[in-house]
N, C-alpha and C. Protein backbone atom coordinates (compact mmCIF):
# COMPACT_ATOMS: atom_id res chain seq x y z
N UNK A 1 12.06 -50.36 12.41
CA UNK A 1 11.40 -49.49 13.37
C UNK A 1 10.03 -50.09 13.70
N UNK A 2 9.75 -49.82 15.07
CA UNK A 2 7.99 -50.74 15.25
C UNK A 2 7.50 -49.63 16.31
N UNK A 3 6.60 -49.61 16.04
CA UNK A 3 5.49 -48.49 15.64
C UNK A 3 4.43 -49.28 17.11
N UNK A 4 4.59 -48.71 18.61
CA UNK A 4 3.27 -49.27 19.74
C UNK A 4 2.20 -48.68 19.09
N UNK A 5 1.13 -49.25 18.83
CA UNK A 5 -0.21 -48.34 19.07
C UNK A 5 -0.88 -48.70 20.73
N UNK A 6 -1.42 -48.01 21.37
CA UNK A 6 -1.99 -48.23 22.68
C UNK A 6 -3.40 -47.69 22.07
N UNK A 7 -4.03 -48.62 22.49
CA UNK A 7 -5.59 -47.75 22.43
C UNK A 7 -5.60 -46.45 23.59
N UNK A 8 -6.87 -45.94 22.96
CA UNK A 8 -7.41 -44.87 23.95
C UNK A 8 -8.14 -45.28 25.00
N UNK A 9 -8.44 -45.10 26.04
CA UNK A 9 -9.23 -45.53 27.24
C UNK A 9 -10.22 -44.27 27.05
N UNK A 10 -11.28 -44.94 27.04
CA UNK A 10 -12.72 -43.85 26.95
C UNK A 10 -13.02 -43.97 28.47
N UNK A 11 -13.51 -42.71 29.16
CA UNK A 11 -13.69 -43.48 30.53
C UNK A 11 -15.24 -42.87 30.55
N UNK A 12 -15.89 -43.36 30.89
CA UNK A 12 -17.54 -43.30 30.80
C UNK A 12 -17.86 -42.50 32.14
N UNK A 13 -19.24 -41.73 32.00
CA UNK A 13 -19.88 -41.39 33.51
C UNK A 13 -20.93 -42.02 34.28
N UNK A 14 -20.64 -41.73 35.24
CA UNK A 14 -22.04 -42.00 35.75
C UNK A 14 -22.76 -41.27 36.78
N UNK A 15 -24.40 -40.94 36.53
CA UNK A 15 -24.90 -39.20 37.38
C UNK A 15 -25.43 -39.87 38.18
N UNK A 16 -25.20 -39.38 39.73
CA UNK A 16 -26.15 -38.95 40.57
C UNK A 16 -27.47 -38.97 40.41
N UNK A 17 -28.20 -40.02 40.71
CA UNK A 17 -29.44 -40.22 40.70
C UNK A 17 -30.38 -39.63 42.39
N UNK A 18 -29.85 -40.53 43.46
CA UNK A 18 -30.72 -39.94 44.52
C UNK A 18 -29.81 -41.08 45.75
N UNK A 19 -30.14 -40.22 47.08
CA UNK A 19 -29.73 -41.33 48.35
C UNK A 19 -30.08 -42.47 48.65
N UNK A 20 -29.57 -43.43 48.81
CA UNK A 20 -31.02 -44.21 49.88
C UNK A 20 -30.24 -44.88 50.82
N UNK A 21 -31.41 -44.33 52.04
CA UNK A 21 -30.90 -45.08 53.12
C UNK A 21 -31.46 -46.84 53.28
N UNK A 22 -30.73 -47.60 54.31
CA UNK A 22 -31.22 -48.85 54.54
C UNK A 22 -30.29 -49.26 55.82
N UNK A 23 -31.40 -50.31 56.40
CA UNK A 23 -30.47 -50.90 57.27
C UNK A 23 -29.53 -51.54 57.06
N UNK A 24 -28.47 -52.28 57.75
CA UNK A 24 -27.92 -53.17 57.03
C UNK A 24 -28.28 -54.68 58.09
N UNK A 25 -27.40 -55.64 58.22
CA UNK A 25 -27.51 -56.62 59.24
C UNK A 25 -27.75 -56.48 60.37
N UNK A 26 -26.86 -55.30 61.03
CA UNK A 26 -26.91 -55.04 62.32
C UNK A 26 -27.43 -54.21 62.79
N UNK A 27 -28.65 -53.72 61.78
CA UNK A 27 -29.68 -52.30 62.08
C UNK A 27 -29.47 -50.98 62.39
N UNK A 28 -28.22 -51.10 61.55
CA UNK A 28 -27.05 -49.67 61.40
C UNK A 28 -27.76 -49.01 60.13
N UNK A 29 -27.72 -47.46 60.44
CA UNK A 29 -28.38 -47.05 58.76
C UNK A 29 -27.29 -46.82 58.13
N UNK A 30 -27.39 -47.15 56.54
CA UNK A 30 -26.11 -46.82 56.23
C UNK A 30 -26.89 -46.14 54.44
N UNK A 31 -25.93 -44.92 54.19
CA UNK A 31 -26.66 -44.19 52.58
C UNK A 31 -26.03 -44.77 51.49
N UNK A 32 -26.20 -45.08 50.99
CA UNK A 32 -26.33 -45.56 49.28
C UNK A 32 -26.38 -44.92 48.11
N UNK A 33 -25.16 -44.42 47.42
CA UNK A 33 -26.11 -43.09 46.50
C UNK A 33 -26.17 -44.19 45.28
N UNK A 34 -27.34 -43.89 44.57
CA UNK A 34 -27.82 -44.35 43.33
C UNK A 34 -26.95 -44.24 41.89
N UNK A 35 -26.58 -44.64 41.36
CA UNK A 35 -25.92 -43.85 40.08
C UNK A 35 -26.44 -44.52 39.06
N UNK A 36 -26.81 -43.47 37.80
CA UNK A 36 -27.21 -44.49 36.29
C UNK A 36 -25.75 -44.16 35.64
N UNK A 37 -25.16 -45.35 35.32
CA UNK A 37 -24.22 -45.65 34.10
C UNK A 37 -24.55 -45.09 32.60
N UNK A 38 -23.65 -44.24 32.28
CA UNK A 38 -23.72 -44.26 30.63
C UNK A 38 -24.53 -45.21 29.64
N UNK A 39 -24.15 -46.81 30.12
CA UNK A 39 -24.74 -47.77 29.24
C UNK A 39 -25.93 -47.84 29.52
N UNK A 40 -26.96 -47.11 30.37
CA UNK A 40 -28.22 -47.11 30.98
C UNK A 40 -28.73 -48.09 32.29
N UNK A 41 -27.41 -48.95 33.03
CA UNK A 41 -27.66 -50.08 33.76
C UNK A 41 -27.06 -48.42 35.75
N UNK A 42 -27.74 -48.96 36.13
CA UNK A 42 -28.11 -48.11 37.73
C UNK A 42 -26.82 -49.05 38.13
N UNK A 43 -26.44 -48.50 39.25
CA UNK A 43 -25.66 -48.93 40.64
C UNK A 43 -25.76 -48.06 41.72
N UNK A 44 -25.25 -48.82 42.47
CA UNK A 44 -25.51 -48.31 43.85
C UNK A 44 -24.41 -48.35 45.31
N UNK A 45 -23.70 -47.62 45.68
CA UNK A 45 -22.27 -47.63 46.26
C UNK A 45 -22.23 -46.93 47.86
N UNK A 46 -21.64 -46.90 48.61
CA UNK A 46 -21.99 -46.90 49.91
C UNK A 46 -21.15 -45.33 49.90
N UNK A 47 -22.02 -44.31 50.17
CA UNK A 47 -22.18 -43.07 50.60
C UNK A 47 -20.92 -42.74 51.18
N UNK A 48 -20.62 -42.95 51.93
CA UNK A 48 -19.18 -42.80 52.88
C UNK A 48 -17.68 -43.11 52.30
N UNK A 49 -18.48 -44.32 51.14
CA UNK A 49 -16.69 -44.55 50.31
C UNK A 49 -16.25 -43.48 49.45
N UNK A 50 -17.53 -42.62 48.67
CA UNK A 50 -17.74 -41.85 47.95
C UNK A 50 -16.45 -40.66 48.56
N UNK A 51 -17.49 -40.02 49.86
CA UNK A 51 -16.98 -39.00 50.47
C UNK A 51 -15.39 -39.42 51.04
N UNK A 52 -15.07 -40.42 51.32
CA UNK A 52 -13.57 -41.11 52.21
C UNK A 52 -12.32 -40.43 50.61
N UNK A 53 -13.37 -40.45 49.38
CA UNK A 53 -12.39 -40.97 48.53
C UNK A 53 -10.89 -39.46 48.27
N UNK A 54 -11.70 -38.50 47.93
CA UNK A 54 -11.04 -37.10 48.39
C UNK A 54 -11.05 -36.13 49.75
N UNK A 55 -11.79 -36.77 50.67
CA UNK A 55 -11.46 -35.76 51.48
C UNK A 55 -12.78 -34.99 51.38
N UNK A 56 -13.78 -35.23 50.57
CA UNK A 56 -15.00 -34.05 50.45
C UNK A 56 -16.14 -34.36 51.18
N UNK A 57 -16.86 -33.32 51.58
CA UNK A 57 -18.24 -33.29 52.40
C UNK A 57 -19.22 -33.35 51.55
N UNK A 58 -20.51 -33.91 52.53
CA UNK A 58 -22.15 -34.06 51.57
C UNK A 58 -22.13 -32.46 50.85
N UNK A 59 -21.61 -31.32 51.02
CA UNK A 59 -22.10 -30.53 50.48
C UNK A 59 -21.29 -29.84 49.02
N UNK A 60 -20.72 -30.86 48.73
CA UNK A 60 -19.30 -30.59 47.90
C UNK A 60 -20.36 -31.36 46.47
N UNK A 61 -20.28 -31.08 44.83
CA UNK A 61 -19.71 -31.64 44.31
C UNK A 61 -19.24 -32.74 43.92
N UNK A 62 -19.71 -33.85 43.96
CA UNK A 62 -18.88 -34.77 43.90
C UNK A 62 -18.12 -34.93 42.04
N UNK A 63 -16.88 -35.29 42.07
CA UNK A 63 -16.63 -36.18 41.24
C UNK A 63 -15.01 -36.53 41.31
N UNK A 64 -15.48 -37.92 41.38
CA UNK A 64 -14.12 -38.64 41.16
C UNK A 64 -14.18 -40.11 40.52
N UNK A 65 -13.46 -40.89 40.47
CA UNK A 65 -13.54 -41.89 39.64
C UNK A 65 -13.01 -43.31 40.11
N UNK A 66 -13.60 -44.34 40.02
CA UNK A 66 -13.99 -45.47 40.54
C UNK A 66 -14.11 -46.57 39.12
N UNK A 67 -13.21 -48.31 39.53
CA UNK A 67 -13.06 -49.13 38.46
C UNK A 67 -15.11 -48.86 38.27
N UNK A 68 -14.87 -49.49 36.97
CA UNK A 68 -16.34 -49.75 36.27
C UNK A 68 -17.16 -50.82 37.11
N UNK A 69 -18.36 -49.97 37.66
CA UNK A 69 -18.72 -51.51 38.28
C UNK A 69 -19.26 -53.28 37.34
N UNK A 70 -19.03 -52.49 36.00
CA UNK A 70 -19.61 -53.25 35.19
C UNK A 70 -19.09 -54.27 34.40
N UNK A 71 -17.35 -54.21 35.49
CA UNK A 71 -16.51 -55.20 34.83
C UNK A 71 -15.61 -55.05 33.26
N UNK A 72 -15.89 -54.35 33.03
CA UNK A 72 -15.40 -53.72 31.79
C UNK A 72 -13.33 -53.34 31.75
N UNK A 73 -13.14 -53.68 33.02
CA UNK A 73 -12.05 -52.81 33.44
C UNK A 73 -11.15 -51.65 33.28
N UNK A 74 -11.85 -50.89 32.56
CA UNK A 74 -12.01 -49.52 32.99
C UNK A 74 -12.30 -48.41 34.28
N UNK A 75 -12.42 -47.31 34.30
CA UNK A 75 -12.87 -46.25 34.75
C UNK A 75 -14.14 -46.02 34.82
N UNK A 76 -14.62 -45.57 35.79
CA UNK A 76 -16.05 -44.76 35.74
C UNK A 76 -16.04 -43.68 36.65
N UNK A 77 -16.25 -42.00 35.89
CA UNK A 77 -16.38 -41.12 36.74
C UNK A 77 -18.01 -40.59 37.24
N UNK A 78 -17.72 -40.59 38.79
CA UNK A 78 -18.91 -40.27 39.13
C UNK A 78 -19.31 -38.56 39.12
N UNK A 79 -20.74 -38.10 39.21
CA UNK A 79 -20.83 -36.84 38.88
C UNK A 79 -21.80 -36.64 39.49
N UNK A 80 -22.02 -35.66 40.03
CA UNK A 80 -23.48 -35.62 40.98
C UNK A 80 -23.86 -34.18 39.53
């Protein structure tokens, strides 16, 4: 008899820090929300992919979950 073990997948968060807008190349504004990672390292992800991802508005709540930007290949759930 043989016995799988699978590890557990821990999936980490990451909060809602603040917006930021910026131009981009073509002097389009485009929002940015901020996020600090669990491991204490910030990122930063384009506003609109956020909202595209369920269907939800700026006034919603957010959380859903996105690979780790940190390469880890895992999960990372976002949380406002």
């Amino acid at each position: 008899m043989r016995i799988i073990v699978k590890p557990i997948k821990f999936i980490m968060k990451a909060t809602f820090i603040l917006e930021i807008i910026v131009n981009n190349n073509e002097g389009i504004e485009q929002s940015l929300s901020l996020y600090e990672h669990e491991n204490g390292g910030m990122f930063a992800i384009d506003s609109s992919f956020i909202e595209s991802l369920d269907g939800i508005d700026e006034d919603d709540d957010i959380t859903c979950e996105i690979p780790d930007p940190f390469g880890n290949g895992e999960m990372v759930t976002l949380v406002e």
